[in-house]
PDB file of N, CA and C in Angstrom:
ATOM      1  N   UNK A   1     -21.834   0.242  25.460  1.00  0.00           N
ATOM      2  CA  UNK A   1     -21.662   0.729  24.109  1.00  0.00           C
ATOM      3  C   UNK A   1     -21.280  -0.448  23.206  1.00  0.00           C
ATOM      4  N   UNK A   2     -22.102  -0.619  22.191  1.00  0.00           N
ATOM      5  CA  UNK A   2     -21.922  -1.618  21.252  1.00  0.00           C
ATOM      6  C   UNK A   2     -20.648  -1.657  20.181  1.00  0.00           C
ATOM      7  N   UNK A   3     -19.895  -2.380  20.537  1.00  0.00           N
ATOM      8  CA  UNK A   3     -18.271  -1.845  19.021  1.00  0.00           C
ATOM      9  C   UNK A   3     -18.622  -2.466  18.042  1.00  0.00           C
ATOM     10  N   UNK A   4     -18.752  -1.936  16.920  1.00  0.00           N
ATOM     11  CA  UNK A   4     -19.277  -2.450  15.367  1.00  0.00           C
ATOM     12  C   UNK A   4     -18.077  -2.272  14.409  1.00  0.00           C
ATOM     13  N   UNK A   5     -18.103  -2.648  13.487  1.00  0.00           N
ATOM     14  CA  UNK A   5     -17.371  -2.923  12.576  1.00  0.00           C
ATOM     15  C   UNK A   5     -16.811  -0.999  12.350  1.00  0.00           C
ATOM     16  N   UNK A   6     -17.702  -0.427  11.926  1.00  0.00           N
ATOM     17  CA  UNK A   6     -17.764   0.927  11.797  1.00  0.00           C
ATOM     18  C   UNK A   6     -16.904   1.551  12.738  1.00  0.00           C
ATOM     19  N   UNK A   7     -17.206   1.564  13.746  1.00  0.00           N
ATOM     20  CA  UNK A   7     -16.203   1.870  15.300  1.00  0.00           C
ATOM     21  C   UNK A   7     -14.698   1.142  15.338  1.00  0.00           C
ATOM     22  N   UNK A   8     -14.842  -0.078  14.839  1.00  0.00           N
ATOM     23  CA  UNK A   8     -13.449  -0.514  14.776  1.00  0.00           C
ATOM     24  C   UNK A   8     -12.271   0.036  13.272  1.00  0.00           C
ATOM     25  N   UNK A   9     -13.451   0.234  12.408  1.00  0.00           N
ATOM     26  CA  UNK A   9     -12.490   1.068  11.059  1.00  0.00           C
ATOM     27  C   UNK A   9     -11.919   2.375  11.953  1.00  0.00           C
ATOM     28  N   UNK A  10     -12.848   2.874  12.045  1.00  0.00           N
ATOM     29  CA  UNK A  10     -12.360   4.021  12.587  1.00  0.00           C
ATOM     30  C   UNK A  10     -11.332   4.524  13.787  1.00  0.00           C
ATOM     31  N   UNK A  11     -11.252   3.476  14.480  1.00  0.00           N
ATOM     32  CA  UNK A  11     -10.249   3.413  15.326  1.00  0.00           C
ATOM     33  C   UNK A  11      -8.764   2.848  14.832  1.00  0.00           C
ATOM     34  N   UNK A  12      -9.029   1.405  13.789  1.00  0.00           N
ATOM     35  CA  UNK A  12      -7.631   1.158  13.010  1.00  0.00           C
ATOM     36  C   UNK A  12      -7.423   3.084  11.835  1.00  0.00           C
ATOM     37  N   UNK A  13      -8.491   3.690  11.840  1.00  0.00           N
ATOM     38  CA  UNK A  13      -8.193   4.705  10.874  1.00  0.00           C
ATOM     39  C   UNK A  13      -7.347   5.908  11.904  1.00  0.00           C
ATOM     40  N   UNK A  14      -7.945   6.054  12.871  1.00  0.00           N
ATOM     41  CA  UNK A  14      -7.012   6.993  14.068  1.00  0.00           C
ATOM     42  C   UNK A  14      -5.918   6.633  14.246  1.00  0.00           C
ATOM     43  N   UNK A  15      -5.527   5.398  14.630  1.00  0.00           N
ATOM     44  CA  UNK A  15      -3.972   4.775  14.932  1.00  0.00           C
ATOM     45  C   UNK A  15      -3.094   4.778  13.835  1.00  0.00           C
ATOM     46  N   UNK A  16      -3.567   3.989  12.639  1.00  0.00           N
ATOM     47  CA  UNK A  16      -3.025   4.606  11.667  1.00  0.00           C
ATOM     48  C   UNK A  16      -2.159   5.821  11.503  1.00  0.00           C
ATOM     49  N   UNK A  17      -2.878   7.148  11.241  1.00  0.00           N
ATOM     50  CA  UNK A  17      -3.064   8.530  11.312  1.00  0.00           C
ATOM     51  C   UNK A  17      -2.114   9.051  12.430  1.00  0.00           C
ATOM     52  N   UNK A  18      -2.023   8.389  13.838  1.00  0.00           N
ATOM     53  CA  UNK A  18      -1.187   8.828  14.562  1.00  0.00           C
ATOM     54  C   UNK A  18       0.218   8.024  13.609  1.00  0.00           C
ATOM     55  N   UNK A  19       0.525   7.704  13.120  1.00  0.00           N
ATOM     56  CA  UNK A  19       1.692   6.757  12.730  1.00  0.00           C
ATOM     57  C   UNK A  19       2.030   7.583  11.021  1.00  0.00           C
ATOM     58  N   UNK A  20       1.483   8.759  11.063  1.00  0.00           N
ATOM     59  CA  UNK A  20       1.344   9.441   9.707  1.00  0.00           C
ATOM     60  C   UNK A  20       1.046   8.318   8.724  1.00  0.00           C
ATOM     61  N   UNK A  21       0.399   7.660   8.984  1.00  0.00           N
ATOM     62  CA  UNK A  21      -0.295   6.747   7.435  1.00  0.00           C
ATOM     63  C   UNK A  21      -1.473   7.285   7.204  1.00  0.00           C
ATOM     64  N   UNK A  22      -1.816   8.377   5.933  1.00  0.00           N
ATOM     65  CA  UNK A  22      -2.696   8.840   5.687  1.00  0.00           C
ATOM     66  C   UNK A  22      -3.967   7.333   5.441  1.00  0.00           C
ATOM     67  N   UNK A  23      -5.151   7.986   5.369  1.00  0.00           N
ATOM     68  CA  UNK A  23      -6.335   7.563   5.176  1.00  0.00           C
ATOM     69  C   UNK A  23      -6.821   8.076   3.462  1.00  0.00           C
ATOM     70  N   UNK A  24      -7.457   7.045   2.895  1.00  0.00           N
ATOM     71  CA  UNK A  24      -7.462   7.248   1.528  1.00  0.00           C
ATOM     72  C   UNK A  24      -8.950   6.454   1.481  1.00  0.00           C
ATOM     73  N   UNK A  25      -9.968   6.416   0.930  1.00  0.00           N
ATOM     74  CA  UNK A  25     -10.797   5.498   0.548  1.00  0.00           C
ATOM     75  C   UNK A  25     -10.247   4.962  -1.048  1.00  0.00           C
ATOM     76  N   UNK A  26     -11.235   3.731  -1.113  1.00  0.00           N
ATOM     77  CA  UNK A  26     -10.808   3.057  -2.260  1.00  0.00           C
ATOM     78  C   UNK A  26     -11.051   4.124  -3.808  1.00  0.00           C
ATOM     79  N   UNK A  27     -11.937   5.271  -3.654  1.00  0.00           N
ATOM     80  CA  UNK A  27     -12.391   5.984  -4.950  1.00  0.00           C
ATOM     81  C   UNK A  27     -11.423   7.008  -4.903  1.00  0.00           C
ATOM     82  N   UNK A  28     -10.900   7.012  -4.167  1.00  0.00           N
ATOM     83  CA  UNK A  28      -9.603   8.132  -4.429  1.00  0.00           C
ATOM     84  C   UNK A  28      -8.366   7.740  -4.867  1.00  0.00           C
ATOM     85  N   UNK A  29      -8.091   6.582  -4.689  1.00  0.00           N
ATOM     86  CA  UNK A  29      -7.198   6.089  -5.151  1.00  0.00           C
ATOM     87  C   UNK A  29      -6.869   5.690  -7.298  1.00  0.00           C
ATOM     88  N   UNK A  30      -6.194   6.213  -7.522  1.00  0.00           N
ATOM     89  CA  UNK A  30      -6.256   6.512  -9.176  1.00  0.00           C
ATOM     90  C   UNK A  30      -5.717   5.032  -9.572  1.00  0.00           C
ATOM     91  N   UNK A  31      -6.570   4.104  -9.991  1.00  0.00           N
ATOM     92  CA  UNK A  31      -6.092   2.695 -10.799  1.00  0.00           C
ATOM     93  C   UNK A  31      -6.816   1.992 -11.214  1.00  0.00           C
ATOM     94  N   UNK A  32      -6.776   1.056 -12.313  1.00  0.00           N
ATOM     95  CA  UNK A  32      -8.159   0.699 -12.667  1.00  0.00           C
ATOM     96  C   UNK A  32      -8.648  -0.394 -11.829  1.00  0.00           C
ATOM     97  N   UNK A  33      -9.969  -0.680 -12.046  1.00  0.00           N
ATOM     98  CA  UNK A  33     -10.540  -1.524 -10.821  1.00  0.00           C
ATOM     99  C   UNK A  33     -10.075  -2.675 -10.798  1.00  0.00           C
ATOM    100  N   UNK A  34      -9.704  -3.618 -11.039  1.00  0.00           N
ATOM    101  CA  UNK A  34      -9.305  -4.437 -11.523  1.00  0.00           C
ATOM    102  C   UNK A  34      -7.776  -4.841 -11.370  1.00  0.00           C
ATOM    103  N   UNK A  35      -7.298  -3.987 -10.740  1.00  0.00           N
ATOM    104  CA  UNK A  35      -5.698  -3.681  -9.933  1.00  0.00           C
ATOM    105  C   UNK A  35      -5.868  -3.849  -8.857  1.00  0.00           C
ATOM    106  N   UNK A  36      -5.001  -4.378  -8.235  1.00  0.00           N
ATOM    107  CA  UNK A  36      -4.987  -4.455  -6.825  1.00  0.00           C
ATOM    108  C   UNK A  36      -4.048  -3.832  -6.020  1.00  0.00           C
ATOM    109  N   UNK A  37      -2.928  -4.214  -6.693  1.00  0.00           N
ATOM    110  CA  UNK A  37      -1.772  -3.420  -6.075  1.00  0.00           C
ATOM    111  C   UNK A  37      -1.387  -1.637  -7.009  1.00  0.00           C
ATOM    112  N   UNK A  38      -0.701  -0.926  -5.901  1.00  0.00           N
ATOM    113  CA  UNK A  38      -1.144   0.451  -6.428  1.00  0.00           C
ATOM    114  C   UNK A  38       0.733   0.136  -6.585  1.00  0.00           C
ATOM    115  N   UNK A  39       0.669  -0.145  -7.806  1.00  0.00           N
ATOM    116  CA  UNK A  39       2.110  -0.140  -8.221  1.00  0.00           C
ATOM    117  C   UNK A  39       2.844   0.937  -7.866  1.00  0.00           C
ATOM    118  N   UNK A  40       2.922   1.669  -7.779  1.00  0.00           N
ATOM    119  CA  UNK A  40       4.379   3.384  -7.691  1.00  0.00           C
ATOM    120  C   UNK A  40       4.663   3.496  -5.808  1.00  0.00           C
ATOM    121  N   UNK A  41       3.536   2.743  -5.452  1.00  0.00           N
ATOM    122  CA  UNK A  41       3.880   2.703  -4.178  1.00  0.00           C
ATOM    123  C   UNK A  41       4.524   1.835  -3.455  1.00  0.00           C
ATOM    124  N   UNK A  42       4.255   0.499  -4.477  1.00  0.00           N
ATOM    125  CA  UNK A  42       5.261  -0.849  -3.736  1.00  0.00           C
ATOM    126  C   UNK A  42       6.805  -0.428  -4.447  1.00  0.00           C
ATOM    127  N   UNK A  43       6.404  -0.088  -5.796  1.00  0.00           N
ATOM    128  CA  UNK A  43       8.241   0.406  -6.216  1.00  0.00           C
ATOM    129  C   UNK A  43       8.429   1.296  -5.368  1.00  0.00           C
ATOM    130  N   UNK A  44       7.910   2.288  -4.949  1.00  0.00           N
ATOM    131  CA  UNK A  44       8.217   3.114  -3.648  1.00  0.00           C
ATOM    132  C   UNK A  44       8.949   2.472  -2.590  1.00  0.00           C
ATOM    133  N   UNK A  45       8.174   1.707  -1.647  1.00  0.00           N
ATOM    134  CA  UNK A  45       8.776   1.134  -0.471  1.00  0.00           C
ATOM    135  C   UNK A  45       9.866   0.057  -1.170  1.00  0.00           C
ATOM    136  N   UNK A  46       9.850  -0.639  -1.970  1.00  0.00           N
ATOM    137  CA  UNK A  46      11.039  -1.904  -2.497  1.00  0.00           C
ATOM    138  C   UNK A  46      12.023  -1.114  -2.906  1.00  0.00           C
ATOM    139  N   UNK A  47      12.152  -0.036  -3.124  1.00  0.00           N
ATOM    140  CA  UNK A  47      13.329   0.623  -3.496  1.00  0.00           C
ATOM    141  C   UNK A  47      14.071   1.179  -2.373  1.00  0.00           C
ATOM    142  N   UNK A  48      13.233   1.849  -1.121  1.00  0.00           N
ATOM    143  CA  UNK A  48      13.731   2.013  -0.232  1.00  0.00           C
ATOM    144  C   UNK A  48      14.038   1.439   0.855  1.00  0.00           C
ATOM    145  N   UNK A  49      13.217   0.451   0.942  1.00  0.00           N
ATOM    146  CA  UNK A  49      13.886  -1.063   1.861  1.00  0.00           C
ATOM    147  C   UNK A  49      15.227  -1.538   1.706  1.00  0.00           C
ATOM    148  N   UNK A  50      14.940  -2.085   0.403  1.00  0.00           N
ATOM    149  CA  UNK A  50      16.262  -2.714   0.047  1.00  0.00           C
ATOM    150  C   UNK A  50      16.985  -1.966  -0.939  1.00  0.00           C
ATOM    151  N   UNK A  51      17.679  -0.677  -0.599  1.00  0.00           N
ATOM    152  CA  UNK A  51      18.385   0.171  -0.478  1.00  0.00           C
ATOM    153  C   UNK A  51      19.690  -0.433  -0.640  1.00  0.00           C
ATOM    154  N   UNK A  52      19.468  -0.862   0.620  1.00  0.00           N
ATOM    155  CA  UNK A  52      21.080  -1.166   1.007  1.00  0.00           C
ATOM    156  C   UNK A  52      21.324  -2.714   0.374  1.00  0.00           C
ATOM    157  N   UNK A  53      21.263  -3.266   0.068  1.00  0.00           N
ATOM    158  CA  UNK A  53      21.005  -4.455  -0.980  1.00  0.00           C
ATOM    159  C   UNK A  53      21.166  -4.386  -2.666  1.00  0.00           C
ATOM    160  N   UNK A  54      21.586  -3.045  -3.033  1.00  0.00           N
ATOM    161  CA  UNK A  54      21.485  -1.920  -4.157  1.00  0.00           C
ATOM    162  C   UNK A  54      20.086  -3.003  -5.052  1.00  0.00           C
ATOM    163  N   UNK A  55      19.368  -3.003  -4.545  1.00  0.00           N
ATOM    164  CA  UNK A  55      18.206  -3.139  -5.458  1.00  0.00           C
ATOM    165  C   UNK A  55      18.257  -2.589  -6.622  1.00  0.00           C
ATOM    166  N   UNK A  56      18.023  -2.998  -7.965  1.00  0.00           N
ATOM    167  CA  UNK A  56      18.012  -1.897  -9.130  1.00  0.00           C
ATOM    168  C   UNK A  56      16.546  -1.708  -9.562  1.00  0.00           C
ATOM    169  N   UNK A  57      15.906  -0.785  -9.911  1.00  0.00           N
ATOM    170  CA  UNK A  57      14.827  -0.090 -10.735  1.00  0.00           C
ATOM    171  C   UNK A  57      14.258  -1.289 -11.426  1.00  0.00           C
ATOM    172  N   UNK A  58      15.000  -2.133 -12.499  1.00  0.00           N
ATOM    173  CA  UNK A  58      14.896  -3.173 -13.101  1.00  0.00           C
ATOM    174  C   UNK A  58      14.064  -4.384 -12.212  1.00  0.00           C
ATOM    175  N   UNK A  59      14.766  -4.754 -11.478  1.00  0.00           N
ATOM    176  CA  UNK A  59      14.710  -6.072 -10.106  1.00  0.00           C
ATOM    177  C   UNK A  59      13.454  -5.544  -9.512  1.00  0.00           C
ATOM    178  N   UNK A  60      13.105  -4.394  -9.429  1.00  0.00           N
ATOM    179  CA  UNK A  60      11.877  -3.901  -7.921  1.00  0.00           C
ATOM    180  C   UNK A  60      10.781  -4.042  -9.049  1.00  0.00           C
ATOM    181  N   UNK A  61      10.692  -3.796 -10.742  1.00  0.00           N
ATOM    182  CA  UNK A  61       9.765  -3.860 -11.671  1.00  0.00           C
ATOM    183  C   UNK A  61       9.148  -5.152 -11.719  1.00  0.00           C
ATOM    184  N   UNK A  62      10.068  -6.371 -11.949  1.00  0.00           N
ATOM    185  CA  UNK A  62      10.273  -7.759 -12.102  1.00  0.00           C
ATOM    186  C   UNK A  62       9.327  -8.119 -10.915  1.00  0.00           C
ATOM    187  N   UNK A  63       9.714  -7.498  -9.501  1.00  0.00           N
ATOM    188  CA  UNK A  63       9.139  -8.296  -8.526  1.00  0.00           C
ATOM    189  C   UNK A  63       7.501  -7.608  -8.807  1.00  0.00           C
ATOM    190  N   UNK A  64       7.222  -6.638  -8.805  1.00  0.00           N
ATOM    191  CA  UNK A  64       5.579  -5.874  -9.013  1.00  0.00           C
ATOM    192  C   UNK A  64       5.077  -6.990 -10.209  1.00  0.00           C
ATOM    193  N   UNK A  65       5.878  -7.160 -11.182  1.00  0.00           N
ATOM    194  CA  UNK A  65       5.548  -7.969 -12.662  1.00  0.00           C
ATOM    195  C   UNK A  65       5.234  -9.414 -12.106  1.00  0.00           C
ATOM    196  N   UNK A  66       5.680 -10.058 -10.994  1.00  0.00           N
ATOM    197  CA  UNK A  66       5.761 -11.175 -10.999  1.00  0.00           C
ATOM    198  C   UNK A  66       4.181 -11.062  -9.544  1.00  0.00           C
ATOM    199  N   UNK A  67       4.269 -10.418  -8.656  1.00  0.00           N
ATOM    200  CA  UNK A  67       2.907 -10.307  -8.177  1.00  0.00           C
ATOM    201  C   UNK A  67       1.702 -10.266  -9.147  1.00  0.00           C
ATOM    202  N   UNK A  68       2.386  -9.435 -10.042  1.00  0.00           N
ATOM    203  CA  UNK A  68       0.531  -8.915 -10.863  1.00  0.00           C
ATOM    204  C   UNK A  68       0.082 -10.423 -11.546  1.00  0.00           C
ATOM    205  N   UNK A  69       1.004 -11.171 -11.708  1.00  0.00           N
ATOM    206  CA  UNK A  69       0.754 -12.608 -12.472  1.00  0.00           C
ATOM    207  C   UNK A  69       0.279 -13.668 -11.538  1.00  0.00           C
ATOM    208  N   UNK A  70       0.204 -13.262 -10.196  1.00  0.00           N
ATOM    209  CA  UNK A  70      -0.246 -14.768  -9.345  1.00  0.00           C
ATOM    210  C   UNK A  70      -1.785 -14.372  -9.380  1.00  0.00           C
TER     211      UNK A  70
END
């Protein structure tokens, strides 16, 4: 049996999935094209990472602000 690129998405897409990380294609995702990062989700995880670090709302914006510029 030949493993193709196709066979290997789909297998990083199963493992994933067991690990509850939903599967999304890129057209479902709501941002303009031209974005890369899906902002509400990195303030998502940076807020809850560094939690305990009292991260502020402010500081987790700054860091998304300072990615979107490289």
């Amino acid at each position: 049996m030949k493993f193709t690129e196709e066979k290997l998405e789909h297998a990083f897409i199963e493992l994933l999935g067991k690990q509850n990380f939903p599967h999304h294609t890129g057209n479902e995702i709501v941002r303009a094209a031209d974005e890369v990062l899906i902002e509400a989700d990195l303030l998502h995880y940076l807020m809850s990472r560094y939690e305990h670090n009292n991260l502020t709302v402010t500081e987790a914006k700054s860091i998304v602000l300072q990615l979107k510029t490289l």
